[in-house]
Protein backbone atom coordinates (compact mmCIF):
# COMPACT_ATOMS: atom_id res chain seq x y z
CA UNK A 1 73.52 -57.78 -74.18
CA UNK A 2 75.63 -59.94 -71.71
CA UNK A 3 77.74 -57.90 -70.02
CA UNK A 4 75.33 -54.60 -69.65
CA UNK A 5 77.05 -52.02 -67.70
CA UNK A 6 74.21 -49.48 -67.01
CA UNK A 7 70.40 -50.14 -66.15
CA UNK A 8 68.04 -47.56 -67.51
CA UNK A 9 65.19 -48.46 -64.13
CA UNK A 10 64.91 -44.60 -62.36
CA UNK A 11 67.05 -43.22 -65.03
CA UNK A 12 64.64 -40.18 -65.23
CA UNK A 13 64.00 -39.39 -61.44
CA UNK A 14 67.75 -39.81 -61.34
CA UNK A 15 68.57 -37.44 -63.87
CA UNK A 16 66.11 -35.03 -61.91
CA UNK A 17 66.59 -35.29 -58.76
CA UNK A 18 71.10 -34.39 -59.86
CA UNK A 19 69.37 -30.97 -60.85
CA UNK A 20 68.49 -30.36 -56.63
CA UNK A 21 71.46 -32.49 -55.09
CA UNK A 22 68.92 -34.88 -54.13
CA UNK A 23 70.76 -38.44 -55.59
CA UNK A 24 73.52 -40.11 -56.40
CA UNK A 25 72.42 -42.80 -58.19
CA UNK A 26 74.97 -45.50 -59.32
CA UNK A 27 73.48 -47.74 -62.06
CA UNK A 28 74.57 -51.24 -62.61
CA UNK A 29 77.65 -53.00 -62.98
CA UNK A 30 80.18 -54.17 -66.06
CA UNK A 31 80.12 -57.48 -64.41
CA UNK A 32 83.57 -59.50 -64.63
CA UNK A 33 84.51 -63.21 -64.07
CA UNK A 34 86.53 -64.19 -60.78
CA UNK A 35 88.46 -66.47 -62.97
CA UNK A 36 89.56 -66.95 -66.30
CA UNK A 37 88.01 -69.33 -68.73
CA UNK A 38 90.94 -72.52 -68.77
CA UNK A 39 90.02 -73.80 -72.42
CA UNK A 40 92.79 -74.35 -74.24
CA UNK A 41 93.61 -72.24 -77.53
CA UNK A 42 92.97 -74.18 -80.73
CA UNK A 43 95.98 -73.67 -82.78
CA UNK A 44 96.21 -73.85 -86.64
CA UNK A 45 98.91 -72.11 -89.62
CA UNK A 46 98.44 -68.58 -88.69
CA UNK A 47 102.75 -67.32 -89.67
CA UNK A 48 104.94 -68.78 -87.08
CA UNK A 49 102.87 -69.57 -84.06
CA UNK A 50 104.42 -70.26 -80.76
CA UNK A 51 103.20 -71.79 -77.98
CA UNK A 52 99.69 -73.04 -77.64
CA UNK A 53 97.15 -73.91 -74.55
CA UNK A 54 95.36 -72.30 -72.50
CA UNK A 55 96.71 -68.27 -72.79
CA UNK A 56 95.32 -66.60 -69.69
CA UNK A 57 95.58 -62.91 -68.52
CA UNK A 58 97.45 -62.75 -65.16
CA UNK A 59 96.31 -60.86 -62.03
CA UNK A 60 92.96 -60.40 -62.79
CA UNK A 61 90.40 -59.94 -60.04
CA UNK A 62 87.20 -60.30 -61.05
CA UNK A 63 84.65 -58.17 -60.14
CA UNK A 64 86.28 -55.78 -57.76
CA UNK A 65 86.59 -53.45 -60.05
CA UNK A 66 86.59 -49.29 -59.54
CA UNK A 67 83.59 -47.11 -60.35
CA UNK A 68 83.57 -43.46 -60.55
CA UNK A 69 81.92 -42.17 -57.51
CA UNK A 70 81.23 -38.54 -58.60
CA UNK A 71 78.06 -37.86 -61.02
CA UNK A 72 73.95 -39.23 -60.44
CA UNK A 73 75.10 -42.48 -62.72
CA UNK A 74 78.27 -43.88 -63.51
CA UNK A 75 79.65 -47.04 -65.12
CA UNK A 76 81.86 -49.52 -63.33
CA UNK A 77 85.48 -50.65 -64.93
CA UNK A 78 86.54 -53.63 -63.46
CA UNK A 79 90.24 -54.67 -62.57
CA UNK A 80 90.01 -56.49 -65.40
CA UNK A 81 89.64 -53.38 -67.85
CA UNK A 82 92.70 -52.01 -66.17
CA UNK A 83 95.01 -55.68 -66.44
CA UNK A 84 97.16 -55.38 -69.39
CA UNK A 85 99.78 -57.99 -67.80
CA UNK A 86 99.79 -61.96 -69.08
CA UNK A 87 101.34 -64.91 -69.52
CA UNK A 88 103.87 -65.49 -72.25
CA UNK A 89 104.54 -69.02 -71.90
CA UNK A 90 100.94 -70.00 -72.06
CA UNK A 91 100.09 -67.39 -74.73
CA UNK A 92 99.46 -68.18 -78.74
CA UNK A 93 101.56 -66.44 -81.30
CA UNK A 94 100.57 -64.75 -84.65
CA UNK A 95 103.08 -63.63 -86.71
CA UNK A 96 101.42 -61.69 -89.48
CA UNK A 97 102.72 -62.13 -92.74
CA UNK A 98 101.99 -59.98 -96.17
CA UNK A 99 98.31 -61.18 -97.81
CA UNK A 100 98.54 -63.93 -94.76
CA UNK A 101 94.28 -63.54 -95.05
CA UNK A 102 92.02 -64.45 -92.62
CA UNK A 103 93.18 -65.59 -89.05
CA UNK A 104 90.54 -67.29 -86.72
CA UNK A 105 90.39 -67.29 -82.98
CA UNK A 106 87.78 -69.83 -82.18
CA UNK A 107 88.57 -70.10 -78.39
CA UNK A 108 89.31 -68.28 -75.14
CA UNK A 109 93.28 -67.10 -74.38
CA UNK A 110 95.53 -64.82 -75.10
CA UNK A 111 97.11 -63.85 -78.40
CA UNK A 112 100.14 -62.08 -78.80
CA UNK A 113 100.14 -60.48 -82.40
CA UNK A 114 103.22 -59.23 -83.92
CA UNK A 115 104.39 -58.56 -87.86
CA UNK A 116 103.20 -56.87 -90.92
CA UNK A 117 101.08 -57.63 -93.78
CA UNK A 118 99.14 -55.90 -96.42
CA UNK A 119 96.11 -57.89 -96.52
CA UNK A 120 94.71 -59.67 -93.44
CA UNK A 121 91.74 -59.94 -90.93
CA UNK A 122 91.62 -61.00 -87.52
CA UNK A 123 88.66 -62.82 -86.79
CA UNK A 124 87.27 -63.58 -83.23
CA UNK A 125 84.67 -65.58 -82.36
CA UNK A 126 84.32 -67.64 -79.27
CA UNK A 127 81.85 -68.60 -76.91
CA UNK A 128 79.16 -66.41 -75.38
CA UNK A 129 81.00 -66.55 -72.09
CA UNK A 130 84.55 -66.63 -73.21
CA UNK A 131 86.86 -64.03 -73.33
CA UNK A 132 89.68 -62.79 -75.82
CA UNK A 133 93.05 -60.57 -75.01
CA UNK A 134 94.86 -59.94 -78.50
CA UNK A 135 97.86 -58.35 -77.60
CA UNK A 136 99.12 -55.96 -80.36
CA UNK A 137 102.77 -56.01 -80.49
CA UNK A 138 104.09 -53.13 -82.70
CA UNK A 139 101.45 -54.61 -85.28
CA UNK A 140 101.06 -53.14 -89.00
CA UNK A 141 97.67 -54.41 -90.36
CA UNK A 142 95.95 -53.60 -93.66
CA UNK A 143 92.58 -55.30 -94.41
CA UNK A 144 91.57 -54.91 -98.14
CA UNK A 145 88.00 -55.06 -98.08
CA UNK A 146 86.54 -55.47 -94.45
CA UNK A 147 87.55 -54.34 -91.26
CA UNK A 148 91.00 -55.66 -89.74
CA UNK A 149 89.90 -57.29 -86.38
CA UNK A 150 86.39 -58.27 -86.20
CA UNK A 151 84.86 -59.70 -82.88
CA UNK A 152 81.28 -61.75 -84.24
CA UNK A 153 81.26 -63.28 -80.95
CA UNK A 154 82.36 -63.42 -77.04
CA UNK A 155 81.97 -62.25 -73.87
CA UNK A 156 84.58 -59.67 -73.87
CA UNK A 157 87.36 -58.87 -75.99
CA UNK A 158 90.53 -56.96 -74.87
CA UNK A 159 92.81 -55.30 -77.07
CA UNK A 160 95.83 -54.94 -74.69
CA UNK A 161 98.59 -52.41 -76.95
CA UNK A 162 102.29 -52.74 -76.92
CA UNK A 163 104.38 -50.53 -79.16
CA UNK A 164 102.94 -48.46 -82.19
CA UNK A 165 100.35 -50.12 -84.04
CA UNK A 166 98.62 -49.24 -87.20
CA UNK A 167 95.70 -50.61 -88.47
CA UNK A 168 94.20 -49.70 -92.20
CA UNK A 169 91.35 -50.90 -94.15
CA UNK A 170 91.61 -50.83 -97.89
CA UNK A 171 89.22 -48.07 -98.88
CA UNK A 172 86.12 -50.38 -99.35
CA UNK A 173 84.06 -52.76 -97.10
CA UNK A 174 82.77 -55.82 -98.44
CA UNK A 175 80.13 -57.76 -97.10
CA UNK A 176 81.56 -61.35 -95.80
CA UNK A 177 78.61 -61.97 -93.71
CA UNK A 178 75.15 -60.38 -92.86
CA UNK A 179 76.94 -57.77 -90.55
CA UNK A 180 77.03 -54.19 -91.62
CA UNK A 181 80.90 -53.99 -91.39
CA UNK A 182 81.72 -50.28 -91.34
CA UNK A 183 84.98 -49.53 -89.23
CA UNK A 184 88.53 -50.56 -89.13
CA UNK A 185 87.56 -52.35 -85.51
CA UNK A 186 84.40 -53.84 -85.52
CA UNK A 187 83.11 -55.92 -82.33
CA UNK A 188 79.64 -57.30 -81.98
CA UNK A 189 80.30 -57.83 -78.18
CA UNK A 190 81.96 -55.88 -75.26
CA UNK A 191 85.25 -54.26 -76.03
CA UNK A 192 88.10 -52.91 -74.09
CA UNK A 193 91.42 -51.52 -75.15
CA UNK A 194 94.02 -50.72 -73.08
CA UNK A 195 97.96 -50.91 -72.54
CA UNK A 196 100.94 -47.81 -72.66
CA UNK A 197 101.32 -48.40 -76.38
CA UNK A 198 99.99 -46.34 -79.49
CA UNK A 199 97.10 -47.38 -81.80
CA UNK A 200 97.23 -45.06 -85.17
CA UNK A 201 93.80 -45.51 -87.58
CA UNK A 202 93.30 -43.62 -90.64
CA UNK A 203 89.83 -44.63 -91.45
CA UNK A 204 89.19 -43.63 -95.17
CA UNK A 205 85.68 -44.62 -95.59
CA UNK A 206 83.16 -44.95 -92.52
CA UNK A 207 84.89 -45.11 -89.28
CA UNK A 208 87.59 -46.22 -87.48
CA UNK A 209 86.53 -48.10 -84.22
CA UNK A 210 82.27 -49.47 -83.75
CA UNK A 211 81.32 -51.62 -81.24
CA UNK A 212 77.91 -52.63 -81.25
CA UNK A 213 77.76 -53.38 -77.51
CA UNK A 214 79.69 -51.81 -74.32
CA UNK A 215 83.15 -50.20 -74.78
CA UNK A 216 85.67 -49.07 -72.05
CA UNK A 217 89.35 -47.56 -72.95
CA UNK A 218 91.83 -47.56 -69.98
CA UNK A 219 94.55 -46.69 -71.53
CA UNK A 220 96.80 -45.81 -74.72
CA UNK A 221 97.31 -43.40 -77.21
CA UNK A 222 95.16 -43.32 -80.26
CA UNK A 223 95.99 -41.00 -83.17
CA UNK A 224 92.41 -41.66 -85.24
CA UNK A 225 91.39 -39.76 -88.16
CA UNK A 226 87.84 -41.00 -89.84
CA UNK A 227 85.71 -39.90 -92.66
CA UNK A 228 82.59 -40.29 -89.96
CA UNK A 229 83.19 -41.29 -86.60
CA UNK A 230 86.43 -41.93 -84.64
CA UNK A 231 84.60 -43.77 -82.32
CA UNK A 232 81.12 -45.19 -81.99
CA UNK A 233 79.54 -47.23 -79.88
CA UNK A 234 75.56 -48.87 -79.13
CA UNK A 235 75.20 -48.98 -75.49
CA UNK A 236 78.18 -47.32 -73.46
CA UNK A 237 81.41 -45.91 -73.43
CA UNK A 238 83.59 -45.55 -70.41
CA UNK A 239 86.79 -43.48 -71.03
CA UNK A 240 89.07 -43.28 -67.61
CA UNK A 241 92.69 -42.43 -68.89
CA UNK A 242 94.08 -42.13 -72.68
CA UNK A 243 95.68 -39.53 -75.26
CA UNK A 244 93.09 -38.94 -77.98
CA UNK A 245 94.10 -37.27 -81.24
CA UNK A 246 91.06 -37.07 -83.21
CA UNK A 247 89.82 -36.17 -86.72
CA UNK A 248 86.94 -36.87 -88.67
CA UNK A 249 83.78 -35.42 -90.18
CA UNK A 250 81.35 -36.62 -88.15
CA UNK A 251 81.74 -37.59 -84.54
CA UNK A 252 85.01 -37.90 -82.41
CA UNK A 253 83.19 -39.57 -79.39
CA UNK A 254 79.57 -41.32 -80.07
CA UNK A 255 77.43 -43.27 -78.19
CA UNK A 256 73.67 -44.50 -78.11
CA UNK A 257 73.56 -44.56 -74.40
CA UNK A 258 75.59 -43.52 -71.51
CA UNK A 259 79.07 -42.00 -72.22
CA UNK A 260 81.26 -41.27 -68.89
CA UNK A 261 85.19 -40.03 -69.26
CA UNK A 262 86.80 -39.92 -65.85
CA UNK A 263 90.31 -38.34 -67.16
CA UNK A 264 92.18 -38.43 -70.11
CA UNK A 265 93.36 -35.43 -72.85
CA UNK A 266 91.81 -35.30 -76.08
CA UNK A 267 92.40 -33.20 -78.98
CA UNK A 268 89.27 -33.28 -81.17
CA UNK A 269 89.01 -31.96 -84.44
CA UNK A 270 85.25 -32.97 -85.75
CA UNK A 271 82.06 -32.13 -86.33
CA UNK A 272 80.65 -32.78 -83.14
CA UNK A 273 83.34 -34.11 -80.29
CA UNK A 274 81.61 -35.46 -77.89
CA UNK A 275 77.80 -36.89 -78.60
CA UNK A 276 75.86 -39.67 -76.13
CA UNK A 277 72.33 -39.71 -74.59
CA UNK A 278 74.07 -39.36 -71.12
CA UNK A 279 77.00 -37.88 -70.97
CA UNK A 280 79.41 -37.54 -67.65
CA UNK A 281 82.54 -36.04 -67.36
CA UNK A 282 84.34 -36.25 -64.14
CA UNK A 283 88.12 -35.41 -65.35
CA UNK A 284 90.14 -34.78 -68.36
CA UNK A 285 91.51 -32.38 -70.46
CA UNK A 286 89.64 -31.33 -73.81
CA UNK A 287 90.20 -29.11 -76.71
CA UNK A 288 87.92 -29.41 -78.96
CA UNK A 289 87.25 -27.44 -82.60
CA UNK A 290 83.93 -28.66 -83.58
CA UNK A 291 81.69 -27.42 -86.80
CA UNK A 292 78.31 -28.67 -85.13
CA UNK A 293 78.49 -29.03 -81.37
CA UNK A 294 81.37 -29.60 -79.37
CA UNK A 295 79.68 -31.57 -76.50
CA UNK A 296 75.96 -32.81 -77.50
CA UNK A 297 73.66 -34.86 -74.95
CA UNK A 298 71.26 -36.06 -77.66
CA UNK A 299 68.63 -38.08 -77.14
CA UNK A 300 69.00 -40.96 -78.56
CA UNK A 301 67.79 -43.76 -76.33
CA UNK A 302 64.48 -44.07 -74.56
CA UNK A 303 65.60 -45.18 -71.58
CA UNK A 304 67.65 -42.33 -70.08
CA UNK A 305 66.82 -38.39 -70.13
CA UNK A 306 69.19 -36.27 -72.48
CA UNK A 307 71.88 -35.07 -69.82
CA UNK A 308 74.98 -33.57 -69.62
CA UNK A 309 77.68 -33.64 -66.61
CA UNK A 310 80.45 -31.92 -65.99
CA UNK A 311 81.67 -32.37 -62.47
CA UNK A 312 85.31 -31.95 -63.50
CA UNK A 313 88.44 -31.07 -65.85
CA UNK A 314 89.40 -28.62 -68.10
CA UNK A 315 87.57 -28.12 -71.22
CA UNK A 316 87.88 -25.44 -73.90
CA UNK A 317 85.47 -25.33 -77.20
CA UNK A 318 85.85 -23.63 -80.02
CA UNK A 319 83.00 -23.41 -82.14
CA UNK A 320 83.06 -22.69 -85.82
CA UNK A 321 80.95 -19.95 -87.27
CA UNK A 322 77.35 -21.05 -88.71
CA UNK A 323 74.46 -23.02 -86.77
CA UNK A 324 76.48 -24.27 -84.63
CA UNK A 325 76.34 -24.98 -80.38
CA UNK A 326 79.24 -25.10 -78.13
CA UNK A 327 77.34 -27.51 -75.59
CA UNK A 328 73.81 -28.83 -76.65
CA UNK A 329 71.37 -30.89 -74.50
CA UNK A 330 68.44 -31.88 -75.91
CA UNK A 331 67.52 -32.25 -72.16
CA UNK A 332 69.43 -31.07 -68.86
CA UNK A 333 72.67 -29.53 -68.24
CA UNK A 334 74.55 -29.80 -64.88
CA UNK A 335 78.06 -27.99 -64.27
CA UNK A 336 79.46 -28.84 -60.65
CA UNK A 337 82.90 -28.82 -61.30
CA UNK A 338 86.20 -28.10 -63.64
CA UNK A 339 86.69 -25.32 -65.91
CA UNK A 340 84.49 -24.77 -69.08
CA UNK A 341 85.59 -22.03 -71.76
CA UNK A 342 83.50 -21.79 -74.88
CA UNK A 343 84.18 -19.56 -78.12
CA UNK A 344 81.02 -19.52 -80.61
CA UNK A 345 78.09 -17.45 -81.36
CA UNK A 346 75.75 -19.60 -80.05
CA UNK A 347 77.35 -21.05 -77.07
CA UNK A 348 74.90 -23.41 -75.42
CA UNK A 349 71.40 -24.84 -76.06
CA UNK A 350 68.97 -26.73 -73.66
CA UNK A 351 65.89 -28.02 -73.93
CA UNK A 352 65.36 -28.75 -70.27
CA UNK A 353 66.93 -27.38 -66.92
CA UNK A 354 70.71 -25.88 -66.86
CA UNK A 355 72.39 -25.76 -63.10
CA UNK A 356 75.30 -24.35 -62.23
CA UNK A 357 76.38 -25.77 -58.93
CA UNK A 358 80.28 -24.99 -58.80
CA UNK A 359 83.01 -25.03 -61.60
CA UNK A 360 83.84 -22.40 -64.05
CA UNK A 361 82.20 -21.59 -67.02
CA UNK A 362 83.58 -18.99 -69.18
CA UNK A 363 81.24 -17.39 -72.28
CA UNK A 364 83.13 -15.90 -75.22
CA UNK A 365 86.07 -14.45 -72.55
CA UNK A 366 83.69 -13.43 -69.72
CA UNK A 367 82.76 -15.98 -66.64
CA UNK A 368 79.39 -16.39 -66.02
CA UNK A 369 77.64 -17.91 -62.57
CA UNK A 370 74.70 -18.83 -64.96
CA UNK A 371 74.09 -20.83 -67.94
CA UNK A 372 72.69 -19.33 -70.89
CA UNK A 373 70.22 -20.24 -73.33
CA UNK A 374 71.39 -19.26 -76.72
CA UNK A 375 69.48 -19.89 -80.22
CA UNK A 376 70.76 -19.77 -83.17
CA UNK A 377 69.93 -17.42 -86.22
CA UNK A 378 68.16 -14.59 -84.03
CA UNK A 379 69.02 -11.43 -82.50
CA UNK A 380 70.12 -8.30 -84.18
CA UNK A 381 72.03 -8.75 -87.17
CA UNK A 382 71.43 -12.63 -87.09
CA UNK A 383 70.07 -13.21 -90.24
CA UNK A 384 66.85 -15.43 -90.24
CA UNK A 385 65.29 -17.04 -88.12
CA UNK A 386 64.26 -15.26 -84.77
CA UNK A 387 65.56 -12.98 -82.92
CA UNK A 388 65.08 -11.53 -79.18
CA UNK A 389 61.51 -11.58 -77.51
CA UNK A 390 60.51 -14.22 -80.89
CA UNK A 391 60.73 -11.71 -83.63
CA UNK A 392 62.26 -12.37 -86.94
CA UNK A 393 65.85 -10.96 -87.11
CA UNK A 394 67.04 -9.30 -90.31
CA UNK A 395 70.38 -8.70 -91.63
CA UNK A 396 72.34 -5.60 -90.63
CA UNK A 397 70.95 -3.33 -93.50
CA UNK A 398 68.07 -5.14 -94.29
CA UNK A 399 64.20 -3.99 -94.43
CA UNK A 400 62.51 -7.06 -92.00
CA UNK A 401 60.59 -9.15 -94.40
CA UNK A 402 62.55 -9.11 -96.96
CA UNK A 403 66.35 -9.33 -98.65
CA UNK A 404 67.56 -5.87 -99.70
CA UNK A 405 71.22 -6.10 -98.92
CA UNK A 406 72.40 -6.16 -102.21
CA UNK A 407 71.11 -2.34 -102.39
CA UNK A 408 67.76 -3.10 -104.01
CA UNK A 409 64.54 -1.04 -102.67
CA UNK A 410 61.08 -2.77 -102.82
CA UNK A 411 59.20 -3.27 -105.62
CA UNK A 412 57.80 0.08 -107.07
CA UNK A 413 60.04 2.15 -104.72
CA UNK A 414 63.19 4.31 -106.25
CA UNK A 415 65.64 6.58 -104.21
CA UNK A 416 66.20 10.24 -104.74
CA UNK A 417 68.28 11.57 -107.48
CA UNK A 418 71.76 11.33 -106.83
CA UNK A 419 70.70 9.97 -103.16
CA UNK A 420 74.44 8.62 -101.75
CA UNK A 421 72.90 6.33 -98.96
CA UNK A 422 73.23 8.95 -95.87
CA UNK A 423 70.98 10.82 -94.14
CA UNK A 424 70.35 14.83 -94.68
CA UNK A 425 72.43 16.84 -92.23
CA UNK A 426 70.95 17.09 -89.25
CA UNK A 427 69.10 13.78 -89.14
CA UNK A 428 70.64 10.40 -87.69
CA UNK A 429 69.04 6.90 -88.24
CA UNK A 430 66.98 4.61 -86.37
CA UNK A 431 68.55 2.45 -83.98
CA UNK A 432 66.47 -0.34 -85.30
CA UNK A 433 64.00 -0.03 -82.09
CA UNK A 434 60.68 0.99 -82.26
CA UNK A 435 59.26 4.13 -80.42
CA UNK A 436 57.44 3.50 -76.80
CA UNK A 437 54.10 2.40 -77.31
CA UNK A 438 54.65 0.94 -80.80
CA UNK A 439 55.13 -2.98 -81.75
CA UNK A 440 56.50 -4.37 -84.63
CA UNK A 441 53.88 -5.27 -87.52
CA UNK A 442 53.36 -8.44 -87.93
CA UNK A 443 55.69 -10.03 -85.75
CA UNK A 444 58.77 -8.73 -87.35
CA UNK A 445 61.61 -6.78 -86.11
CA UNK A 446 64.16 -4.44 -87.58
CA UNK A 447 67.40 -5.85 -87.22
CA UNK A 448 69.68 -3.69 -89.01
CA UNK A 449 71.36 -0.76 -87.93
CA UNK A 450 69.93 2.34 -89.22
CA UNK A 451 72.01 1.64 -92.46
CA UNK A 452 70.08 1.96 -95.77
CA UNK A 453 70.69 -0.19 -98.63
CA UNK A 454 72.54 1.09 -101.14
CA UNK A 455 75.05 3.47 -99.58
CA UNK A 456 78.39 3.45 -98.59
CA UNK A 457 77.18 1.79 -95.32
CA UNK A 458 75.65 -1.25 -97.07
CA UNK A 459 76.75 -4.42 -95.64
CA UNK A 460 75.38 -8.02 -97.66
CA UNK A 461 73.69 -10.61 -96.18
CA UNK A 462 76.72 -13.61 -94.86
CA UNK A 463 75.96 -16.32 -96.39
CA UNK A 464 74.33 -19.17 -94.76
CA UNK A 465 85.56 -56.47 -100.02
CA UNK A 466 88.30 -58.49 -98.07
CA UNK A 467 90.43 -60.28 -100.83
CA UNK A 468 89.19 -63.82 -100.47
CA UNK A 469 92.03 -65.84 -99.15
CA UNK A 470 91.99 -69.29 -97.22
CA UNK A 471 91.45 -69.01 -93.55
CA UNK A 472 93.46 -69.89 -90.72
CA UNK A 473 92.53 -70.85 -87.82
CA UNK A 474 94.47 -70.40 -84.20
């Protein structure tokens, strides 16, 4: 859209040529205005509104703006991402109010936003090439039915936080126009959020912050728990400092595109924490308990290869147990910095090329100069799927082929009178490995231990709409 951060031209010969050390590509720009739009604010009965005119953010700068210079691509975060100062005296006031409805920003300036109230919806939309600063001052805001600020249009929207704030939805999303609502924040256009203070979302249904265009968080805490995603976004997501307290049951971190955090700590509880096309991490500290993948480059946009980054920070992932992958790529992996410790049985998983040029990556307790490719569902003892060398794994104790744990033989088979599950004396079992010279029939593998069904060694398989209310305008 307008304010496109990335460009996908030599995205894949840049994502290739990171593998050798042979580019640093930097792709495109967040571009920002070298002054502020002077319109004035239109003011209507929105609580106790203070001053009006033209509300402009102070000590802006434009486009000189700083960009991450470590990684093949990176997004740019302007000054402007970073301001969080303005100016009172030329600012509008909202004073929310309990079932105060719908409140209106129909021009550029800056909003400060203070007050309670149990039902109520901001609403911003401006001009393509205007921008919005709603400044959340120790705000409580409950929308019944939709989401409580919505951005339909403008050029940029910034969410500047001030205090704790807590933002709600009712339980339910109602359509109020022919946007899929489906998150507590909900912008059409580019969004940034920033400030010292604390933004708190418990996101019942769907999730708690979309934005269907480019995102970029400088700043704040954020204590978000979702029933999908705590965050999502379309096209990017830039992430350079924060505290992120995360819970949901889908995604912590999503994007379409390009997702690059340059510092920050995050403590992710989710099934997958971080997930983007292109994903970049220069700094930060992570813990993340994921049921899925902790960190997943999936591809989900044409225009970029499925890549992930780590040139820096500390990271630990803990993987529950199941089909699950500490760090997945559906394309390249690239570790050249930081510290990467990862608890799971299947660690990582790559469909492309995996590089280790510096950094530390720890496996399961023991550091590792390599990355591994891990799959899921094989080896011995791994149940189905396959194992080692392509052969089908079977449960410890199980015949390959087929599901005996339970102590049942094949069909037309019986054991021996009185047979207790051991060997005679004298005799040990097979180590599961075939004698030299001999394959496997058909493909298929013994994975148990030498354990016969049945005995006292038998193990069992493991299981595998807004309440309508008049609208004000400001």
């Amino acid at each position: 859209m307008k304010n496109k951060k990335t460009v996908a031209a030599f995205a894949t010969f840049a994502a290739l040529a990171v593998g050798i050390g042979a580019l640093a590509y930097f792709a495109g720009t967040k571009n920002g205005d070298s002054s502020e739009s002077n319109n004035g604010a239109a003011v209507g009965n929105a609580g106790n509104n203070g001053g009006n005119g033209a509300g402009n953010v102070s000590g802006n700068a434009g486009n000189s703006g700083t960009s991450a210079t470590v990684g093949e691509m990176a997004l740019s975060v302007t000054d402007k991402d970073m301001e969080t100062s303005y100016n009172e005296a030329e600012s509008t006031k909202i004073e929310l109010t309990d079932n105060i409805g719908k409140i209106n920003i129909t021009k550029a300036g800056t909003y400060l936003v203070s007050g309670s109230t149990n039902n109520g919806m901001i609403i911003v939309n401006v001009g393509e090439e205007e921008d919005v600063q709603l400044v959340l001052q120790d705000v409580n805001l409950n929308s019944a039915t939709s989401a409580a600020i919505y951005v339909i249009s403008a050029d940029e929207v910034y969410i500047t936080l001030e205090g704790e704030n807590t933002l709600s939805n009712g339980g339910s999303y109602v359509a109020i126009d022919s946007n899929d609502i489906d998150a507590v924040i909900f912008s059409k256009d580019d969004l940034t959020i920033n400030g010292s203070g604390v933004l708190n979302i418990d996101a019942t249904v769907e999730h708690a912050i979309v934005c269907k265009d480019d995102m970029v968080i400088t700043g704040g805490t954020y204590n978000l728990t979702a029933q999908e995603d705590c965050i999502n976004t379309n096209d990017s997501l830039a992430i350079t400092s924060g505290t992120f307290n995360l819970n949901c049951k889908d995604d912590a971190v999503h994007t379409d595109g390009i997702l690059q955090i340059d510092g920050g700590t995050f403590d992710i509880t989710a099934a997958e924490g971080l997930e983007g096309t292109y994903i970049t991490i220069n700094d930060g500290t992570f813990v993340i308990n994921a049921s899925d993948d902790g960190i997943n480059a999936a591809q989900k946009v044409d225009e970029y290869v499925a890549t992930l980054t780590i040139n820096g920070g500390d990271i630990t992932i803990t993987m529950g147990a199941g089909d699950t992958d500490g760090i997945d790529s559906n394309g390249n992996i690239y570790i050249n910095g930081g510290v990467t410790r990862i608890t799971g049985q299947s660690t990582v998983d790559y469909d492309g090329e995996a590089v280790k040029n510096g950094g530390t990556l720890i496996i399961n307790g023991e550091e590792t100069d390599t990355i591994p490719n891990q799959f899921m569902g094989g080896g011995p003892g791994g149940g189905q799927g396959r194992g080692r060398g392509g052969f089908e794994g079977g449960q410890d104790g199980q015949f390959p082929g087929g599901d005996f744990g339970d102590g049942q033989f094949p069909e037309g088979m019986t054991p021996p009178e009185d047979w207790d599950g051991q060997f005679p004396e004298g005799m040990t079992p097979p180590d599961g490995q075939f004698p030299d010279g001999m394959t496997p029939p058909d493909g298929q593998f013994p994975g148990g231990d030498g354990k016969f069904p049945g005995g006292p060694n038998d193990r069992n398989a493991q299981g595998q709409q807004q309440t309508k209310n008049d609208a004000q305008s400001v």
